[in-house]
Protein backbone atom coordinates (compact mmCIF):
# COMPACT_ATOMS: atom_id res chain seq x y z
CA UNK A 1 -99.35 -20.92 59.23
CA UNK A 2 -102.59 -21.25 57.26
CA UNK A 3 -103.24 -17.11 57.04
CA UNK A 4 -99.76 -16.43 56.06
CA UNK A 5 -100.02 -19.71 53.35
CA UNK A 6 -103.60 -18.20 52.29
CA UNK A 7 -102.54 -14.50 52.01
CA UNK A 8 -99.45 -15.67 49.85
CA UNK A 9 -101.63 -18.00 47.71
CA UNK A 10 -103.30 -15.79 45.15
CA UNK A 11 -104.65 -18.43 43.09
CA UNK A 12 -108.43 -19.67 43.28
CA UNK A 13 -108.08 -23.18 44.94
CA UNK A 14 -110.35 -25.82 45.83
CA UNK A 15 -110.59 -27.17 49.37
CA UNK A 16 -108.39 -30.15 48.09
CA UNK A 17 -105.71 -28.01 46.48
CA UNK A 18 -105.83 -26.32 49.58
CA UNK A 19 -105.58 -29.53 51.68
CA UNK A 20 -102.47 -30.62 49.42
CA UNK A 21 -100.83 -27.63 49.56
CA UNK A 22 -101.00 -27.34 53.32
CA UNK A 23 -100.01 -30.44 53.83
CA UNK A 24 -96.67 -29.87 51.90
CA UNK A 25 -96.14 -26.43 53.59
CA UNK A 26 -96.70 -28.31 57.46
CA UNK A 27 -93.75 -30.47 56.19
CA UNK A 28 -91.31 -28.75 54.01
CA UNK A 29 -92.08 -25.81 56.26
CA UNK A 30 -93.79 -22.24 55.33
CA UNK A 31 -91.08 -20.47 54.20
CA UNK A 32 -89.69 -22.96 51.60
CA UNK A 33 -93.09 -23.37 50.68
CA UNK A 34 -93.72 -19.24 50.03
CA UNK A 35 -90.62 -19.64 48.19
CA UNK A 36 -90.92 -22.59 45.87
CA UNK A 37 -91.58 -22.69 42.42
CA UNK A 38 -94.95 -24.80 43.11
CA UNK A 39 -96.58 -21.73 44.67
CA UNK A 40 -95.22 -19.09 42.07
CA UNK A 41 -96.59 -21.60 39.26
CA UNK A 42 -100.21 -22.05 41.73
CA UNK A 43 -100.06 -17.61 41.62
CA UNK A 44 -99.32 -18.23 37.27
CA UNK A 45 -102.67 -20.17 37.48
CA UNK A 46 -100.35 -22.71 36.18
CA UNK A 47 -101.72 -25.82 38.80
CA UNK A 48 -100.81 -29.03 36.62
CA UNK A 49 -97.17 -27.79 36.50
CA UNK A 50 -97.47 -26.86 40.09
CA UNK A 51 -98.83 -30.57 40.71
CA UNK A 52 -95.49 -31.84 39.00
CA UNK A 53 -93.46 -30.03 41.63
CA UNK A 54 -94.89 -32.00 44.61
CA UNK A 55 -92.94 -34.46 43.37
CA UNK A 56 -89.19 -32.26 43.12
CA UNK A 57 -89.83 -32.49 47.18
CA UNK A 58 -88.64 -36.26 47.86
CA UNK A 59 -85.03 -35.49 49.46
CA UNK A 60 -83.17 -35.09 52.18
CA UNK A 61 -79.32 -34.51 52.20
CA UNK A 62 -79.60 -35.43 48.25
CA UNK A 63 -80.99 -38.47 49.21
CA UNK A 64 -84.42 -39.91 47.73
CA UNK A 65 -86.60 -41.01 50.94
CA UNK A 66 -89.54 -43.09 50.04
CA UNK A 67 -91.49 -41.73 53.07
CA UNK A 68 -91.13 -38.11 51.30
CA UNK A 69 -91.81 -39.73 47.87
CA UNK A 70 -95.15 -41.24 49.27
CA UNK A 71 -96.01 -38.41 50.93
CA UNK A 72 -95.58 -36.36 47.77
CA UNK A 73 -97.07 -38.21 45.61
CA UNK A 74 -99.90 -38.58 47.55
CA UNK A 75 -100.13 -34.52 48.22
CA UNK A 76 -99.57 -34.07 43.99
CA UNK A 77 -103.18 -36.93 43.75
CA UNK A 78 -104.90 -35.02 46.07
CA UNK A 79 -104.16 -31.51 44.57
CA UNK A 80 -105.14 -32.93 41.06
CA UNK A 81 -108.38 -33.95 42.68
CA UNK A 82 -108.08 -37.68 42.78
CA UNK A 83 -109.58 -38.84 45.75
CA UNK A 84 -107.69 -42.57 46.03
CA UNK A 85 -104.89 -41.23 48.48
C-alpha cells in the first residue's frame, strides 16, 4: 500500500503528513484515497485545504460516526503538524 500511496503522492511531505495520510488511506482504503480530492489538493501543493478534507471522511451509510470523526480529526492535527494527537 505505502509504494502505490507514495508513487501517487507527488507532493513534498513531511514524515507527519506522511503518517496522516497513511493512516487515512489504511482506513478509507487506497483506492478512495488515490481518488479523493485530499490527495489531488496534496499533488496542487494545496495541503491546508487538503487538511480540511480529513474531516469530509466521518461517515458511514450517511451517518456521522464519532469514532471516524476522532479519527479524522486527529489524522487532519497530525498532518498540520500538531503533535497533541
Amino acid at each position: 500500500m505505502l509504494t502505490a500511496l507514495k508513487s501517487s503522492v507527488r507532493a513534498s511531505l513531511a514524515p507527519n503528513q506522511w503518517a496522516a495520510l497513511t493512516s487515512f488511506a489504511y482506513n478509507v482504503g487506497l483506492s478512495a484515497c488515490l481518488s479523493s480530492t485530499l490527495v489531488r489538493l496534496v499533488n496542487e501543493g494545496q495541503l491546508d485545504k487538503a487538511a480540511d478534507q480529513f474531516l469530509l471522511w466521518d461517515r458511514s451509510k450517511g451517518q456521522i460516526i464519532q469514532g471516524l470523526l476522532n479519527r479524522r480529526k486527529a489524522e487532519r492535527t497530525l498532518f498540520l503538524g500538531n503533535a497533541n494527537v
